[in-house]
Protein backbone atom coordinates (compact mmCIF):
# COMPACT_ATOMS: atom_id res chain seq x y z
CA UNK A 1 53.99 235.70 153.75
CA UNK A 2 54.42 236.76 149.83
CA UNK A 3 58.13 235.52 150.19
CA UNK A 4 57.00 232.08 151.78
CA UNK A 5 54.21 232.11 148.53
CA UNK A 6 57.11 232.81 146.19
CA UNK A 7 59.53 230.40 147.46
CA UNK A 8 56.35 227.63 147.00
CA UNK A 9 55.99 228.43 143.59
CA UNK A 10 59.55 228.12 142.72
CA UNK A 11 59.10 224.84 144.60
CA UNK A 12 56.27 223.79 142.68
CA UNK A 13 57.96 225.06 139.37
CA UNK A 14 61.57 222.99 140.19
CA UNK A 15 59.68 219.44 141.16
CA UNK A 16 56.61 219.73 139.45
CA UNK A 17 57.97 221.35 135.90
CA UNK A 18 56.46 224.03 134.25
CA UNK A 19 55.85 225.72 130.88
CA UNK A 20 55.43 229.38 130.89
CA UNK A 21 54.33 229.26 134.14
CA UNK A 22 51.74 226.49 133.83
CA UNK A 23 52.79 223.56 135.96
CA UNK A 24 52.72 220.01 134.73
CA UNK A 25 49.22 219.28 135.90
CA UNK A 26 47.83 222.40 134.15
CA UNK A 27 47.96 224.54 137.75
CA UNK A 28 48.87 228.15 137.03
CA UNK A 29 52.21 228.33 138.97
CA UNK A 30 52.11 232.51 138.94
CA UNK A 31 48.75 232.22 140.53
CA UNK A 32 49.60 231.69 143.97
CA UNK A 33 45.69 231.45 145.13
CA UNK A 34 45.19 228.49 142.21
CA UNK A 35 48.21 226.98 143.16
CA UNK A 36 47.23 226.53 147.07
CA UNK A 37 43.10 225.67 145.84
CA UNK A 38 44.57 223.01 143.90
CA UNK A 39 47.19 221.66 146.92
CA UNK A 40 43.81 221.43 148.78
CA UNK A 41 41.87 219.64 145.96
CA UNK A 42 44.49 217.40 145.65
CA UNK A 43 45.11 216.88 149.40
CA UNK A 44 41.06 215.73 150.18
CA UNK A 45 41.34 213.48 147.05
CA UNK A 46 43.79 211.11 148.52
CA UNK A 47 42.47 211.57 151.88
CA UNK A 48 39.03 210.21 150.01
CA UNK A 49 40.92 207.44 148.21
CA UNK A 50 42.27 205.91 151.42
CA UNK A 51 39.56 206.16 153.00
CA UNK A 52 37.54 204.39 150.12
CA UNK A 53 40.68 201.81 150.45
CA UNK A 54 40.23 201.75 154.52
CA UNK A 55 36.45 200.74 153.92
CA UNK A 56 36.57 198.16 151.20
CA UNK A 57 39.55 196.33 153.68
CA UNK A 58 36.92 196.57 156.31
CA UNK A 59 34.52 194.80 154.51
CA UNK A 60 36.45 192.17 153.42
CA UNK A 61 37.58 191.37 157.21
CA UNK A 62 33.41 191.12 157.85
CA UNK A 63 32.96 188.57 155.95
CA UNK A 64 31.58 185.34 157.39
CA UNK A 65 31.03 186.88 160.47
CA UNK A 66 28.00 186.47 162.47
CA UNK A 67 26.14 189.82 163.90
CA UNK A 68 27.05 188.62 167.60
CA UNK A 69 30.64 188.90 166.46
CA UNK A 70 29.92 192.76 164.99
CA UNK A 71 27.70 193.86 167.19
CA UNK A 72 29.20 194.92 170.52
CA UNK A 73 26.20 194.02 172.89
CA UNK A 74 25.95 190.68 171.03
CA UNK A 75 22.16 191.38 169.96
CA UNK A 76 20.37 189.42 167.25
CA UNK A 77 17.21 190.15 165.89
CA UNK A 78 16.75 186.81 164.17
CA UNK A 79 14.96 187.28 160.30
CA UNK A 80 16.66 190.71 160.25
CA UNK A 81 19.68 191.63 160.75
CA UNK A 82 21.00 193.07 157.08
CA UNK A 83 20.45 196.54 158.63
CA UNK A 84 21.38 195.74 161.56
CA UNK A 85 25.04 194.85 160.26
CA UNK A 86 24.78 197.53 158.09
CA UNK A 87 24.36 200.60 160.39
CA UNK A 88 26.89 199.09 162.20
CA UNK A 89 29.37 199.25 159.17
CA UNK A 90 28.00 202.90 159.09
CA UNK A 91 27.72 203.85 162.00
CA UNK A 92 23.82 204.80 161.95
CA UNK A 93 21.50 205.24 164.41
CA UNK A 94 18.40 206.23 162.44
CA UNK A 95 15.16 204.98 163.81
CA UNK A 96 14.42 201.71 165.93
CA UNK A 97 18.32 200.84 167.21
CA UNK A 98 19.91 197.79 168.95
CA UNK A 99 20.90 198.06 172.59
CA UNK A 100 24.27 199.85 171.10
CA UNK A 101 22.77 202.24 169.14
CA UNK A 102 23.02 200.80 165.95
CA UNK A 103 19.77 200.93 162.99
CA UNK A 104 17.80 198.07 162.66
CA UNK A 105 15.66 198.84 160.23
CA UNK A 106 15.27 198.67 156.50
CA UNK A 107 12.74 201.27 156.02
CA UNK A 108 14.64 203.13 158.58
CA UNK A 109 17.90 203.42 156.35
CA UNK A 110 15.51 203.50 153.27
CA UNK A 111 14.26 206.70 153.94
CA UNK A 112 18.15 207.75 155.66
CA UNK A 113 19.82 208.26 152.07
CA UNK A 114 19.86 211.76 150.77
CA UNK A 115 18.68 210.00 147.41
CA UNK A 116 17.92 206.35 146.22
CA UNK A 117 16.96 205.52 142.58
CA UNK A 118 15.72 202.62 140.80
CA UNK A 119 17.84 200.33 139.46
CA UNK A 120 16.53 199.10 135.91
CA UNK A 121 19.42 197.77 134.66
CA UNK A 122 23.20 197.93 134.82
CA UNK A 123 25.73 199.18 137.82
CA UNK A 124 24.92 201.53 140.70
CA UNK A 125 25.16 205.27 139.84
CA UNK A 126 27.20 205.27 142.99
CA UNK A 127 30.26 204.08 144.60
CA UNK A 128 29.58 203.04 147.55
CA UNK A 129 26.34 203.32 148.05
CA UNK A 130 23.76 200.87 150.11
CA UNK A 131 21.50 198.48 147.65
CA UNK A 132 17.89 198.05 148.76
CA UNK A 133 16.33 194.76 147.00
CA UNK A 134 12.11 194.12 147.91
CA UNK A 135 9.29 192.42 146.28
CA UNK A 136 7.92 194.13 143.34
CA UNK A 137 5.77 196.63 144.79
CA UNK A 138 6.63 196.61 148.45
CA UNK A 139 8.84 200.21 147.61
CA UNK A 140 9.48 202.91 145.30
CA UNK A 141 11.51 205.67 144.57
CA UNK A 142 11.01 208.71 142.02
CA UNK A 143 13.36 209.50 139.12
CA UNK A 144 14.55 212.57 141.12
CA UNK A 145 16.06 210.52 143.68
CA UNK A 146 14.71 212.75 146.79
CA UNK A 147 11.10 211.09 146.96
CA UNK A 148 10.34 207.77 148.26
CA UNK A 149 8.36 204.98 149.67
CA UNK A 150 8.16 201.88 150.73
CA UNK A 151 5.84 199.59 152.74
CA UNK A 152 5.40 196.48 154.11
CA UNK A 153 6.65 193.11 152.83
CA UNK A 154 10.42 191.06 152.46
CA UNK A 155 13.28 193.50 152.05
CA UNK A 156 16.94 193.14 151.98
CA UNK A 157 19.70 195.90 152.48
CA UNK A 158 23.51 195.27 151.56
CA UNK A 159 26.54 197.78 150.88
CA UNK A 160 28.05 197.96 147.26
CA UNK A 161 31.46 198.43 146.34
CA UNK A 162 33.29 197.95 143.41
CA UNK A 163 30.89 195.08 142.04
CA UNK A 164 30.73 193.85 144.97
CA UNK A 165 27.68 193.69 147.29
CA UNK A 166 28.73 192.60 151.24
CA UNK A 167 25.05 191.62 153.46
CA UNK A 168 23.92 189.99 156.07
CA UNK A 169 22.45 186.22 155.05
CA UNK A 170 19.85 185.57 157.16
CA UNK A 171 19.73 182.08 156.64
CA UNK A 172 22.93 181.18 157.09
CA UNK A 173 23.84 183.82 160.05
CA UNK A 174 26.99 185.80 158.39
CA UNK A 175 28.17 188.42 156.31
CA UNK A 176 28.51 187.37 152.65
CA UNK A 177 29.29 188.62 149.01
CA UNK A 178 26.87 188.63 146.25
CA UNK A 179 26.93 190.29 142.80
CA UNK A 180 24.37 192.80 141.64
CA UNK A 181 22.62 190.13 139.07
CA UNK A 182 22.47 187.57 142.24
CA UNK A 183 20.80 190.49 144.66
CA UNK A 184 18.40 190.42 141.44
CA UNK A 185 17.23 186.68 142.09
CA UNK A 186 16.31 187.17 145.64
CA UNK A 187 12.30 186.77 146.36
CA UNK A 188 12.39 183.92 143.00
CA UNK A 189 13.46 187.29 141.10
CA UNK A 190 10.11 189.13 141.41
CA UNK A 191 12.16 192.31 142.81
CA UNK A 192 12.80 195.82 142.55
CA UNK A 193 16.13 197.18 143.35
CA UNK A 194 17.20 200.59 144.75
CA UNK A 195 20.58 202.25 145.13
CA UNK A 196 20.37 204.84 147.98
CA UNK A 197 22.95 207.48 148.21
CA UNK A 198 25.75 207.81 151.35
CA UNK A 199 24.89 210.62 154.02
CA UNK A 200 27.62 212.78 154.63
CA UNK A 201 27.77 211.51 158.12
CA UNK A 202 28.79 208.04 157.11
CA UNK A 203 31.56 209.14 154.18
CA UNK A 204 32.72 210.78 156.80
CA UNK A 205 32.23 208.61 159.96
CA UNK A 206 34.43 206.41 161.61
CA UNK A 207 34.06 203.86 158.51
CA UNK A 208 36.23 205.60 156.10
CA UNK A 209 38.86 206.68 158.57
């Protein structure tokens, strides 16, 4: 095993170049436990970047699509399906579900994200994350992300990405793109919007893979 380490390091010292020992992306080559932490860093952020790649081409193919088309039962729930495409996007099945076990819920996925904060201004502190929009007053969230609320009255959920919002229209039956500032001008602009946080499950869920 220390001879397989060693011949690694020369390896890693003949193709990735190294000063004194210090490779060329600052990895201390002598350091055989640094060397293999940082092959592992390295190796889960490009399996993260495609899979951030995977699920921004998926979203793109949605669009224009109409829920019977995503939804494998073919179930509608006419006035509200924005979660409903969503959890199918994300696989979740928090809450009231369609017939194929998908969320159908605003409040449902609402309360679903580890953390969802206010958005006052500007982009989403996360990328991706879902975007909540509601008449001022109908929800709420605290400015430690973990404590929230929100009540009866019109809601919309979408999924951001890169500028980018993809929802479900409800009155014109498909999937569609909208910018953060038009999200802002739903309701006659009287709105609040939210950004709520990824679960683990869905970075991780079929989705991104």
């Amino acid at each position: 095993m220390k001879r397989f380490a060693i011949a690694l390091l020369s390896v890693a010292a003949v193709l990735g170049g190294t000063r004194g020992g210090v490779a060329a992306d600052g990895v201390d080559v002598t350091d055989a436990n640094a060397w293999f932490r940082e092959l592992g860093r390295q190796a889960r952020q490009t399996q993260e970047d495609n899979g951030l790649i995977r699920f921004g081409r998926r979203l793109d193919q949605l669009e224009f699509q109409r829920i019977s088309q995503i939804c494998p039962t073919g179930t509608s729930y006419p006035g509200n399906n924005c979660a409903h495409f969503v959890s199918h996007v994300l696989h979740s099945g928090h809450g009231e579900t369609c017939p194929s076990g998908a969320s159908v819920s605003v409040h449902d996925l609402f309360v679903a994200c580890p953390q969802v904060w206010k958005l006052n201004g500007g982009t989403p502190p996360e990328n991706p994350c879902l975007i909540f929009v509601a008449e001022q007053g109908v929800a709420g969230a605290a400015s430690n992300g973990m404590d929230r609320v929100m009540g009866p009255g019109r809601r919309h959920i979408g999924i951001y990405m890169d500028g980018k919002i993809w929802h479900y229209s409800n009155t014109r039956h498909q999937v569609e793109q909208a910018t953060v500032a038009q999200f802002r001008r739903f309701y006659g602009g009287n709105v609040d919007l939210f950004c709520g946080q990824l679960t683990t499950n869905w970075r991780q869920g079929p989705a991104f893979r």
